[in-house]
PDB file of N, CA and C in Angstrom:
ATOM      1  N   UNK A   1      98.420  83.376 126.462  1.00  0.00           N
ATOM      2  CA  UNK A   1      99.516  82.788 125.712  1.00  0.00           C
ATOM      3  C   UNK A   1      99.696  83.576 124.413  1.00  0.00           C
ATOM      4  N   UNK A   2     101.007  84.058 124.121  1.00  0.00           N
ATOM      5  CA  UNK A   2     101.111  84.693 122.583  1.00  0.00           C
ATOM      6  C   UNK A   2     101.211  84.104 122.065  1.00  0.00           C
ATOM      7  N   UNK A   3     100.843  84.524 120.725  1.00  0.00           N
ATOM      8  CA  UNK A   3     100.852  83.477 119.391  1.00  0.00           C
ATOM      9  C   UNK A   3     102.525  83.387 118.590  1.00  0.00           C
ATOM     10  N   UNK A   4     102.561  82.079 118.580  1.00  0.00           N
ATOM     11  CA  UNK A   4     103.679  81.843 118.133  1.00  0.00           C
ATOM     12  C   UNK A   4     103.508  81.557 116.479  1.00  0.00           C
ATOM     13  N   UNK A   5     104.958  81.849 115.891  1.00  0.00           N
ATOM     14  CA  UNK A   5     105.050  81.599 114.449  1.00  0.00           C
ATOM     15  C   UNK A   5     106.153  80.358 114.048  1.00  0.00           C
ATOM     16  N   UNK A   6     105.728  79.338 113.453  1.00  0.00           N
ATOM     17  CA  UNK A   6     106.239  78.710 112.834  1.00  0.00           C
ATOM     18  C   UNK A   6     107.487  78.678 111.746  1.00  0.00           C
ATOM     19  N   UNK A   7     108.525  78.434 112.017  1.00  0.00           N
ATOM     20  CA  UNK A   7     109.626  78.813 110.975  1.00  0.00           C
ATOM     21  C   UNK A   7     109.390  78.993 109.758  1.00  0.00           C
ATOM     22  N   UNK A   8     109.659  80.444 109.627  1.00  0.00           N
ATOM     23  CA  UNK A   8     109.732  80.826 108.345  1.00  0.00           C
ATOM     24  C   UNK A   8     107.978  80.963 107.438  1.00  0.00           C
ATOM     25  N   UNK A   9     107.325  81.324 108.712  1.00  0.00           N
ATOM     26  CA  UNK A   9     105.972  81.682 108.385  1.00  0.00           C
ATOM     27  C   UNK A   9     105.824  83.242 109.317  1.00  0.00           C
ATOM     28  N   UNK A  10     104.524  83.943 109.360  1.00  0.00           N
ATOM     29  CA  UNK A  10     104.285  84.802 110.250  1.00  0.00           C
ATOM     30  C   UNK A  10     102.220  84.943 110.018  1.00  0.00           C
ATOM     31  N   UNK A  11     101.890  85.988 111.146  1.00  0.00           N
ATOM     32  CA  UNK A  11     100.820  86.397 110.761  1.00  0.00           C
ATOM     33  C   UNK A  11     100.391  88.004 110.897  1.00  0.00           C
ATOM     34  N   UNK A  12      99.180  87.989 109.635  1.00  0.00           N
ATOM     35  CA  UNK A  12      99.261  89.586 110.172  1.00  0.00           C
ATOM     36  C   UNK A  12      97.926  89.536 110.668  1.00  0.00           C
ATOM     37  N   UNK A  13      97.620  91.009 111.626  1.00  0.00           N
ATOM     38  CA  UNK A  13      96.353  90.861 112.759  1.00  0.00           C
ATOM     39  C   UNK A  13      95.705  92.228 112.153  1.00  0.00           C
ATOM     40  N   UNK A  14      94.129  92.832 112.326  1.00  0.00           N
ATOM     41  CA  UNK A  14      93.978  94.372 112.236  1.00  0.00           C
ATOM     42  C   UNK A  14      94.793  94.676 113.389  1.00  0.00           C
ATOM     43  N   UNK A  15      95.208  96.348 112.977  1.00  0.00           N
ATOM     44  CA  UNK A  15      95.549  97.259 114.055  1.00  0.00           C
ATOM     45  C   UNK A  15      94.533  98.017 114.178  1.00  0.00           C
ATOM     46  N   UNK A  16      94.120  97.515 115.477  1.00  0.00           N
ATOM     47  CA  UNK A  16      92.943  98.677 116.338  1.00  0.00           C
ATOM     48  C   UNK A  16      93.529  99.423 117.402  1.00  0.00           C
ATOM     49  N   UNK A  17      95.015 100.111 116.803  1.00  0.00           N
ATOM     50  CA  UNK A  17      95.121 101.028 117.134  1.00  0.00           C
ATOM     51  C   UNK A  17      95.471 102.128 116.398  1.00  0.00           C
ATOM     52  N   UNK A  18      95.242 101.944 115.070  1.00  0.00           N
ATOM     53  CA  UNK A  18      95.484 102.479 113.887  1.00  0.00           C
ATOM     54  C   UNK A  18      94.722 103.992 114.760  1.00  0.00           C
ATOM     55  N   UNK A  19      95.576 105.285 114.203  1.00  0.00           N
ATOM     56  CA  UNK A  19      94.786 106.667 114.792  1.00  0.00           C
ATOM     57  C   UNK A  19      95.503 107.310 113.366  1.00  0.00           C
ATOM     58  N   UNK A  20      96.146 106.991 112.965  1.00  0.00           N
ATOM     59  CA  UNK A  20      96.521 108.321 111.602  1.00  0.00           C
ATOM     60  C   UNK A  20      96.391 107.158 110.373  1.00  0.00           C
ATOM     61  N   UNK A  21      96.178 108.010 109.121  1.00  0.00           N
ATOM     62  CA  UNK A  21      96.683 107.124 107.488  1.00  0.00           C
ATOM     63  C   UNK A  21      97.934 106.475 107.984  1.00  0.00           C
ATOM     64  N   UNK A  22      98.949 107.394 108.084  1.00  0.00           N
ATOM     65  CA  UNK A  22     100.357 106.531 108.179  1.00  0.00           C
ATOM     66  C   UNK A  22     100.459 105.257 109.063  1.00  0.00           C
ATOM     67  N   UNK A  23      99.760 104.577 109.946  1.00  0.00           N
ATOM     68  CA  UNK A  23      99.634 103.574 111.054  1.00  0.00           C
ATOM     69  C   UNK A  23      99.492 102.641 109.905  1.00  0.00           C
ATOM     70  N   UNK A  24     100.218 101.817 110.370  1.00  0.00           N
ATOM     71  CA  UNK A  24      99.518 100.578 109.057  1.00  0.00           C
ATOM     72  C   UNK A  24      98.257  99.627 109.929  1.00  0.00           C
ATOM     73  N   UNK A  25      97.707  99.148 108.361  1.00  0.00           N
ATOM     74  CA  UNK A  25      96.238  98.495 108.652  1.00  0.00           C
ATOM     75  C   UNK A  25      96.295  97.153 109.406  1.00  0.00           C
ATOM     76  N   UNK A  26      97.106  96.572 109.187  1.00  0.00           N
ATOM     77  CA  UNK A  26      97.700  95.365 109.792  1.00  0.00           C
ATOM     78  C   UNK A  26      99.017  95.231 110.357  1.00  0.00           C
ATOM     79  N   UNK A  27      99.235  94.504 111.982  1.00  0.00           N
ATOM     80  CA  UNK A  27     100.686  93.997 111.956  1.00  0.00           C
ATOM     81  C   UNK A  27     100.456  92.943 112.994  1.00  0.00           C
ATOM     82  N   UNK A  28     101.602  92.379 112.857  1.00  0.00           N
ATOM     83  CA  UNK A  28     102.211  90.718 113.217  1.00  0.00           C
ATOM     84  C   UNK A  28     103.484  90.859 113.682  1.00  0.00           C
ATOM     85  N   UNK A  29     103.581  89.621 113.589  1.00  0.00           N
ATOM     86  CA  UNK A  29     105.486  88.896 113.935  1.00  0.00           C
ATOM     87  C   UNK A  29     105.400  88.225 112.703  1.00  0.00           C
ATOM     88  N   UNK A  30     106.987  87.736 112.010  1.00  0.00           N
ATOM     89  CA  UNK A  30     107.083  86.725 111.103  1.00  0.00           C
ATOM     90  C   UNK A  30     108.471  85.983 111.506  1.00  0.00           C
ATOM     91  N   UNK A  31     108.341  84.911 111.550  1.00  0.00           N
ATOM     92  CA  UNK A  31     110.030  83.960 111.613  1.00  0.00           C
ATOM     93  C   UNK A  31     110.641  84.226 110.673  1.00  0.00           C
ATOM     94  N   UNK A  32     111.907  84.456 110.545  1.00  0.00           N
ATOM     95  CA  UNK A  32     112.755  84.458 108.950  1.00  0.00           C
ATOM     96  C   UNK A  32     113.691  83.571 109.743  1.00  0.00           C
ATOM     97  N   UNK A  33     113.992  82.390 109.577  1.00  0.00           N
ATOM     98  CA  UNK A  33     115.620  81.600 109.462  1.00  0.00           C
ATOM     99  C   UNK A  33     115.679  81.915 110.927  1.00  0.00           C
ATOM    100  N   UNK A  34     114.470  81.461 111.785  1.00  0.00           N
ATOM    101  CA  UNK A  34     114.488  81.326 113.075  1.00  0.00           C
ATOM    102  C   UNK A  34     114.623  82.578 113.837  1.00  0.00           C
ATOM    103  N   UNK A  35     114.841  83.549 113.539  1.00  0.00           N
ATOM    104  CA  UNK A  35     114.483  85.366 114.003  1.00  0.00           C
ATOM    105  C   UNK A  35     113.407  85.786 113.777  1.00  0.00           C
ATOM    106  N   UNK A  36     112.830  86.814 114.786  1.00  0.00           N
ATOM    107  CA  UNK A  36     111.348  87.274 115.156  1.00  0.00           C
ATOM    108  C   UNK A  36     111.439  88.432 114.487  1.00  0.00           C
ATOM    109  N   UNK A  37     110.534  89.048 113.634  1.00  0.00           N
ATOM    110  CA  UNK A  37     110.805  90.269 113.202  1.00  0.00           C
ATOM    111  C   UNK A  37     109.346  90.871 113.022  1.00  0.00           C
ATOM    112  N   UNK A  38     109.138  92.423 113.044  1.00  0.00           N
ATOM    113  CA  UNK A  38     107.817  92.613 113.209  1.00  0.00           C
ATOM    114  C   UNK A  38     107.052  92.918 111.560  1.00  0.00           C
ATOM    115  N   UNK A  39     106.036  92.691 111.346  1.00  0.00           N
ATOM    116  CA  UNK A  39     105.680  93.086 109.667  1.00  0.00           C
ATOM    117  C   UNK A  39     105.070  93.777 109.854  1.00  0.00           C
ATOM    118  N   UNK A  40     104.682  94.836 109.114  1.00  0.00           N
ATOM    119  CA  UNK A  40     103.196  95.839 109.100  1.00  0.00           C
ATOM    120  C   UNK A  40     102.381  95.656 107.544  1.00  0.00           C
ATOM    121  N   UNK A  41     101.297  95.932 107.306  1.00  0.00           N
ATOM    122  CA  UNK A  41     100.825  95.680 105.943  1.00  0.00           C
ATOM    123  C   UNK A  41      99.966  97.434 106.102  1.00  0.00           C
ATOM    124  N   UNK A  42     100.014  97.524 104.814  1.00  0.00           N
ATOM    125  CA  UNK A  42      98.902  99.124 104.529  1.00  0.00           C
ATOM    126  C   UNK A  42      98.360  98.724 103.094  1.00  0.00           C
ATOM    127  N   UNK A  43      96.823  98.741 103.336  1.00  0.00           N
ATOM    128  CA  UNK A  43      95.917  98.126 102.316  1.00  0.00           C
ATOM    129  C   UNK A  43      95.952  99.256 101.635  1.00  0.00           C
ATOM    130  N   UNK A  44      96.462  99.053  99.850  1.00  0.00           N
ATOM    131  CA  UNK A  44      96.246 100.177  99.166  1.00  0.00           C
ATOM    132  C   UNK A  44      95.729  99.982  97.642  1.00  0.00           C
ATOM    133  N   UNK A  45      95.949 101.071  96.199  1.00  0.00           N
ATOM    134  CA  UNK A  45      94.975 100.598  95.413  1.00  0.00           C
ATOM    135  C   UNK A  45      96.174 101.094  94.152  1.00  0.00           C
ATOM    136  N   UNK A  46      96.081 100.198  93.193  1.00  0.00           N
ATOM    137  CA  UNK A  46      97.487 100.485  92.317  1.00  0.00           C
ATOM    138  C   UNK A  46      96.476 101.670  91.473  1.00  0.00           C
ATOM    139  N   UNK A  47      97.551 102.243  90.143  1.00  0.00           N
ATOM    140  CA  UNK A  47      96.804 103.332  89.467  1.00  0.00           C
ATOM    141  C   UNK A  47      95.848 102.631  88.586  1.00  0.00           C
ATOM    142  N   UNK A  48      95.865 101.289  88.290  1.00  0.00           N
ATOM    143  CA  UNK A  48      95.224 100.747  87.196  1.00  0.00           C
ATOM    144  C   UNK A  48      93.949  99.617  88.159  1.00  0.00           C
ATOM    145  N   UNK A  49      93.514 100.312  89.881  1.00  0.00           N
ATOM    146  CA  UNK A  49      92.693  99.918  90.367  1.00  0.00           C
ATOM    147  C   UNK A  49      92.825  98.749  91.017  1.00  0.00           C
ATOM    148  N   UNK A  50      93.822  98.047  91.185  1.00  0.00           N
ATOM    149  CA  UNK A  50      93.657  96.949  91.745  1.00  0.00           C
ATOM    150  C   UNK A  50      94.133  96.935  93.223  1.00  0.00           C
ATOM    151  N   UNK A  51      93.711  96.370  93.609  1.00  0.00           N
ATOM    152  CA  UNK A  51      93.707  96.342  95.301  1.00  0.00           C
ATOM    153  C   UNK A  51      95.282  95.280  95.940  1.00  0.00           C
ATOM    154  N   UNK A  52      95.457  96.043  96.090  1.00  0.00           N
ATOM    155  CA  UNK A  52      97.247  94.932  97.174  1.00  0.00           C
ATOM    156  C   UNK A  52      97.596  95.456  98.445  1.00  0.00           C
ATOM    157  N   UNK A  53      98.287  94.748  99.460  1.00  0.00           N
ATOM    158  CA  UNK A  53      98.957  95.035 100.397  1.00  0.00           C
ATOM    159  C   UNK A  53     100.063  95.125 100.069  1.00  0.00           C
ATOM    160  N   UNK A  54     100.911  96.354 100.646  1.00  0.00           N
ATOM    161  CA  UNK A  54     101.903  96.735 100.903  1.00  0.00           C
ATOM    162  C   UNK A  54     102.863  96.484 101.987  1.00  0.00           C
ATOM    163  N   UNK A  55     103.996  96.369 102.268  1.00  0.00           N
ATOM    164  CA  UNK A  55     104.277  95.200 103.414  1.00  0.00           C
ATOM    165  C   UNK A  55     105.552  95.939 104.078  1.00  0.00           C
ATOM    166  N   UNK A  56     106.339  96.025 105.261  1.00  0.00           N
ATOM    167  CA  UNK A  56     107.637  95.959 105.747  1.00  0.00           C
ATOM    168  C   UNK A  56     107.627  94.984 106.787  1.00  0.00           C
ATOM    169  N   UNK A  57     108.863  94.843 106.952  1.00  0.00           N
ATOM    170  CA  UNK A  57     109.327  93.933 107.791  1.00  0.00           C
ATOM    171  C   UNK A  57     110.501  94.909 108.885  1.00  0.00           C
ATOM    172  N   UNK A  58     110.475  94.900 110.020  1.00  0.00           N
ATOM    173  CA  UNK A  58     111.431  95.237 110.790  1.00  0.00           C
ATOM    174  C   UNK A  58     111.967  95.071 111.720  1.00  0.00           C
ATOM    175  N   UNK A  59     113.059  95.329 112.545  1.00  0.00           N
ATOM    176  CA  UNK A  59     113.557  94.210 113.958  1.00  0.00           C
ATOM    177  C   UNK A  59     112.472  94.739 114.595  1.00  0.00           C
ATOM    178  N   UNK A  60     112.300  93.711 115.997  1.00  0.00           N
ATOM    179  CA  UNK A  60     111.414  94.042 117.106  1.00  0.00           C
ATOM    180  C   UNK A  60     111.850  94.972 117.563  1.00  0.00           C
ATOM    181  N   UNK A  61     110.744  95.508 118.360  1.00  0.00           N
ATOM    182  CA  UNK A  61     111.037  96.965 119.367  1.00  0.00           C
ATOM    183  C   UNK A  61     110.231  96.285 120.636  1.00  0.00           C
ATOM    184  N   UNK A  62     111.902  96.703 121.848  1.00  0.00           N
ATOM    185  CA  UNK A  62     111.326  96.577 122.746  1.00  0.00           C
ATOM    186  C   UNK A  62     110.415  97.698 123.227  1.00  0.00           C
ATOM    187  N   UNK A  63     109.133  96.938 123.925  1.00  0.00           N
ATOM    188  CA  UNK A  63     108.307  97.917 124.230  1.00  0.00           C
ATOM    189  C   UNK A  63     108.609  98.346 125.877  1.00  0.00           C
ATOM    190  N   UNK A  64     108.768  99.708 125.725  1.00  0.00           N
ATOM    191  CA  UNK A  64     109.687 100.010 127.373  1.00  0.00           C
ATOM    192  C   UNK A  64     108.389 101.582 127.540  1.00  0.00           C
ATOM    193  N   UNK A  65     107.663 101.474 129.101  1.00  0.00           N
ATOM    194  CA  UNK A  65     106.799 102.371 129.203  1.00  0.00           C
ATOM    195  C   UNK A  65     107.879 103.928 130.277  1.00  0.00           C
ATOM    196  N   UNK A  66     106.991 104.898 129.278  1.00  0.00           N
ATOM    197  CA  UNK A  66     107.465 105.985 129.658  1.00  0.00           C
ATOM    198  C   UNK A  66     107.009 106.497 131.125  1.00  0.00           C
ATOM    199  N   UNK A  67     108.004 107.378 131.827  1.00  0.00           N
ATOM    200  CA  UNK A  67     107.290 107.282 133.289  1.00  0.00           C
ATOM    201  C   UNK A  67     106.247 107.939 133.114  1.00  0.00           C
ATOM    202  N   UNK A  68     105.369 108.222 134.218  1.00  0.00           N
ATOM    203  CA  UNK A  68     104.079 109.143 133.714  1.00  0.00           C
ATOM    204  C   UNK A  68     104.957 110.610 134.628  1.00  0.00           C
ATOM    205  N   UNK A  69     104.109 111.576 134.462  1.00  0.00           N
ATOM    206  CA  UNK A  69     104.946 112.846 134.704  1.00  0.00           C
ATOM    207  C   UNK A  69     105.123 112.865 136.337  1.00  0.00           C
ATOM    208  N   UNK A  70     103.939 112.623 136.793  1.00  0.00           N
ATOM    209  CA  UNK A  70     104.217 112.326 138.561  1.00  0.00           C
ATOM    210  C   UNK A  70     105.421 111.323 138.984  1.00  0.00           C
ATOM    211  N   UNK A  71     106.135 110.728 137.975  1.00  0.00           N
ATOM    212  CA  UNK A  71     106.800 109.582 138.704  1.00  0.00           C
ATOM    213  C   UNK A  71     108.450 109.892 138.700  1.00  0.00           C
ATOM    214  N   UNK A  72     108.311 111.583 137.676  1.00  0.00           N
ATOM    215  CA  UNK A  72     110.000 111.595 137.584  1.00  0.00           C
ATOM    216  C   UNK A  72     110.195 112.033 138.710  1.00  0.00           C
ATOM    217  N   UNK A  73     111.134 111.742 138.966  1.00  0.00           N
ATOM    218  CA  UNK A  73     112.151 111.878 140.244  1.00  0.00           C
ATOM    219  C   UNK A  73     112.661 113.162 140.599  1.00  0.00           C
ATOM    220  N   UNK A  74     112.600 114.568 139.881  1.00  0.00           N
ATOM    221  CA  UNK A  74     112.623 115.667 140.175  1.00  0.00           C
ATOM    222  C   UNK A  74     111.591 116.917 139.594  1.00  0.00           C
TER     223      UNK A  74
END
């Protein structure tokens, strides 16, 4: 069962599939005004040391798998 979000809440998860810096450290879903949208967070450190997450929000992506090379058709 996927985890569902509550209106106008979301959650964020680790990404263990993080492979580069640029991957963010965390992502989720969040409800906004009843729309699904995806968040990412990247744990970082301001100049005066203090520790925050950094955040986007963006539409979903459907996830659509690429053929593998044996399967194209010519």
């Amino acid at each position: 069962m996927a985890f569902q979000n509550k209106p106008n809440s979301g959650a964020l998860f680790t990404n263990k599939d993080k492979k580069e810096d640029k991957h963010p450290d965390y992502k989720g879903n969040i409800n906004v005004e009843g729309k699904e949208l995806q968040i990412a967070g990247w744990k970082k450190v301001s100049k005066n040391g203090t520790t925050f997450l950094s955040l986007s929000v963006s539409e979903k992506k459907e996830h659509t798998e690429k053929p593998k090379q044996d399967d194209l058709p010519f």
